[in-house]
Protein backbone atom coordinates (compact mmCIF):
# COMPACT_ATOMS: atom_id res chain seq x y z
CA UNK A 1 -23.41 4.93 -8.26
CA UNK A 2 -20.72 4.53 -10.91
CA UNK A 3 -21.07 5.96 -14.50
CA UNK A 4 -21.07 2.78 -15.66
CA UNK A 5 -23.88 1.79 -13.58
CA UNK A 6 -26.03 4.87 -14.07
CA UNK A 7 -25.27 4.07 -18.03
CA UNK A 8 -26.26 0.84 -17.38
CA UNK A 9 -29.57 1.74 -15.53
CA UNK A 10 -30.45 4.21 -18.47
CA UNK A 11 -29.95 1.64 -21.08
CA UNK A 12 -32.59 -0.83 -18.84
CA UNK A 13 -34.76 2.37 -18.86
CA UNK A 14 -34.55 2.61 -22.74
CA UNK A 15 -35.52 -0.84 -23.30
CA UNK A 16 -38.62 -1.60 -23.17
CA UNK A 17 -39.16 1.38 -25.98
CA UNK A 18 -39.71 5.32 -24.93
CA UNK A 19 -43.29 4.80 -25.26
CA UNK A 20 -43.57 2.69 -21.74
CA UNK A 21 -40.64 5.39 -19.51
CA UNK A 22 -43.37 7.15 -17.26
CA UNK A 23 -42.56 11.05 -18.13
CA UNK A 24 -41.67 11.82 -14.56
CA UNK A 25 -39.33 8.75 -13.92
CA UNK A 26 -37.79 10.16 -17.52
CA UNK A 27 -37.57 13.99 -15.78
CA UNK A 28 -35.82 12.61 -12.49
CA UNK A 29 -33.24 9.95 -14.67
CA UNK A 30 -32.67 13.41 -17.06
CA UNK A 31 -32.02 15.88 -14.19
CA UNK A 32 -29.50 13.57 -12.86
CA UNK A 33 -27.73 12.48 -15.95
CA UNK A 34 -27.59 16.76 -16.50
CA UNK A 35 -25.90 17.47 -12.85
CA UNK A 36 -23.37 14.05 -13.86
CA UNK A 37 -22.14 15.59 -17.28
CA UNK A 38 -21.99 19.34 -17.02
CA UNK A 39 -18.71 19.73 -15.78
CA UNK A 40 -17.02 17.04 -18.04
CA UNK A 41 -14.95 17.63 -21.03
CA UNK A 42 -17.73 17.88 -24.21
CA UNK A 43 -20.42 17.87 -21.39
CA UNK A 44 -22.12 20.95 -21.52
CA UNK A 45 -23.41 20.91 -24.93
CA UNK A 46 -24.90 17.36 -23.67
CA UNK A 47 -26.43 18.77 -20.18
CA UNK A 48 -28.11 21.67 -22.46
CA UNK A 49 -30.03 19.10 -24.41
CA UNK A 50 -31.00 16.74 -21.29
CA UNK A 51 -32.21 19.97 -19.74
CA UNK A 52 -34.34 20.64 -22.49
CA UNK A 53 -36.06 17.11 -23.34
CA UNK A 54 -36.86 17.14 -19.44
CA UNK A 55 -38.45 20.71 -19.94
CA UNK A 56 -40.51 18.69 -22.46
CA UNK A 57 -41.88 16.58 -20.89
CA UNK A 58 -42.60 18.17 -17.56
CA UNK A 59 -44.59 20.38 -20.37
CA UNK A 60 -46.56 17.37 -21.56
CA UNK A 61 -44.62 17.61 -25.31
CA UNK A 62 -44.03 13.97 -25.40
CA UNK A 63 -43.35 13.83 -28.91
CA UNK A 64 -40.85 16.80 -29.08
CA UNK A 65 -39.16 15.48 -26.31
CA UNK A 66 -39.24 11.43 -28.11
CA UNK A 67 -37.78 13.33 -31.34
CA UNK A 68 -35.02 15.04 -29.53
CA UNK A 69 -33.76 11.59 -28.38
CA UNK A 70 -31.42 11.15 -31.74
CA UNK A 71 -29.49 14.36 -31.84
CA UNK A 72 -29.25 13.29 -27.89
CA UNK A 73 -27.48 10.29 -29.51
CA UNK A 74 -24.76 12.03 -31.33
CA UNK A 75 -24.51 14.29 -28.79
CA UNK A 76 -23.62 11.15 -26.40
CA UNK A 77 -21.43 9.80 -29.31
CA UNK A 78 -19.33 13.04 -29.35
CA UNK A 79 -18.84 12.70 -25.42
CA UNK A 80 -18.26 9.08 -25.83
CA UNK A 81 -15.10 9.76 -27.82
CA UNK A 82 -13.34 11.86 -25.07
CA UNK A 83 -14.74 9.74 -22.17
CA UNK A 84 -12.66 7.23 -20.22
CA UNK A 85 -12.18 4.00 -22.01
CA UNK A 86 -13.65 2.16 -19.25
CA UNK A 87 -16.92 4.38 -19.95
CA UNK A 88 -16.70 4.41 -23.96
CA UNK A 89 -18.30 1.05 -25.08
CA UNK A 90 -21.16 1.80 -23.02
CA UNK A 91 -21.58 5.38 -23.78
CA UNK A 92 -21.45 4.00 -27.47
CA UNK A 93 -24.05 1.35 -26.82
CA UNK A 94 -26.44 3.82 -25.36
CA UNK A 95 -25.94 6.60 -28.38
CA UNK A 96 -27.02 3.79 -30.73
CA UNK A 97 -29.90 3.18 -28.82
CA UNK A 98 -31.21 6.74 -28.87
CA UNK A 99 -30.08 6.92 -32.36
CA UNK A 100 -32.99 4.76 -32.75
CA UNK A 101 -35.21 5.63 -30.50
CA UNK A 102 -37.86 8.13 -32.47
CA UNK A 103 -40.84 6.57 -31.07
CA UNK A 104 -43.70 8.59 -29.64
CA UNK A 105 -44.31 8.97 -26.05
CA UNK A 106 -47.62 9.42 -26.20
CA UNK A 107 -48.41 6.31 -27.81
């Protein structure tokens, strides 16, 4: 799968509102996005904080993990800026969208 299309994917995931991801679909999508960034320039910081929101919710903390999803988004945004430029406008897309994501999970 291309980055674009795993951005892609993530952004489908996003939209119907972090309230309606199932938790363990969330955990699987987070592990993978965390093995796909580590080694990139400006990843690690990134792979450190999609570690920890899947920690969360394989812990049940819904809403710690739903709150962590805006610093994820400037976190994304700083990667954003040294990724590819065929990558960029969708990295950007997807840092606004968890920019505004601070819904609950748990309803």
């Amino acid at each position: 799968m291309t980055m674009n299309n795993q951005l892609e994917e993530t952004l489908a995931l996003l939209s119907g509102g972090v309230e309606n991801i199932d938790p363990n679909l969330a955990v699987t999508h987070l592990r993978s996005w965390q093995a796909a960034v580590g080694d990139h320039p400006r990843g690690e910081m990134l792979a450190v904080q999609l570690g920890k929101i899947a920690e969360l919710l394989q812990a049940g903390r819904y809403t710690e993990a739903a709150a962590s999803l805006p610093p994820l988004g400037a976190e994304v945004e700083t990667v954003a800026q040294a990724a590819p430029e065929d990558v960029r406008p969708t990295l950007m897309r997807l840092a606004e969208v968890l920019h505004l994501s601070d819904g609950g999970l748990d309803g």
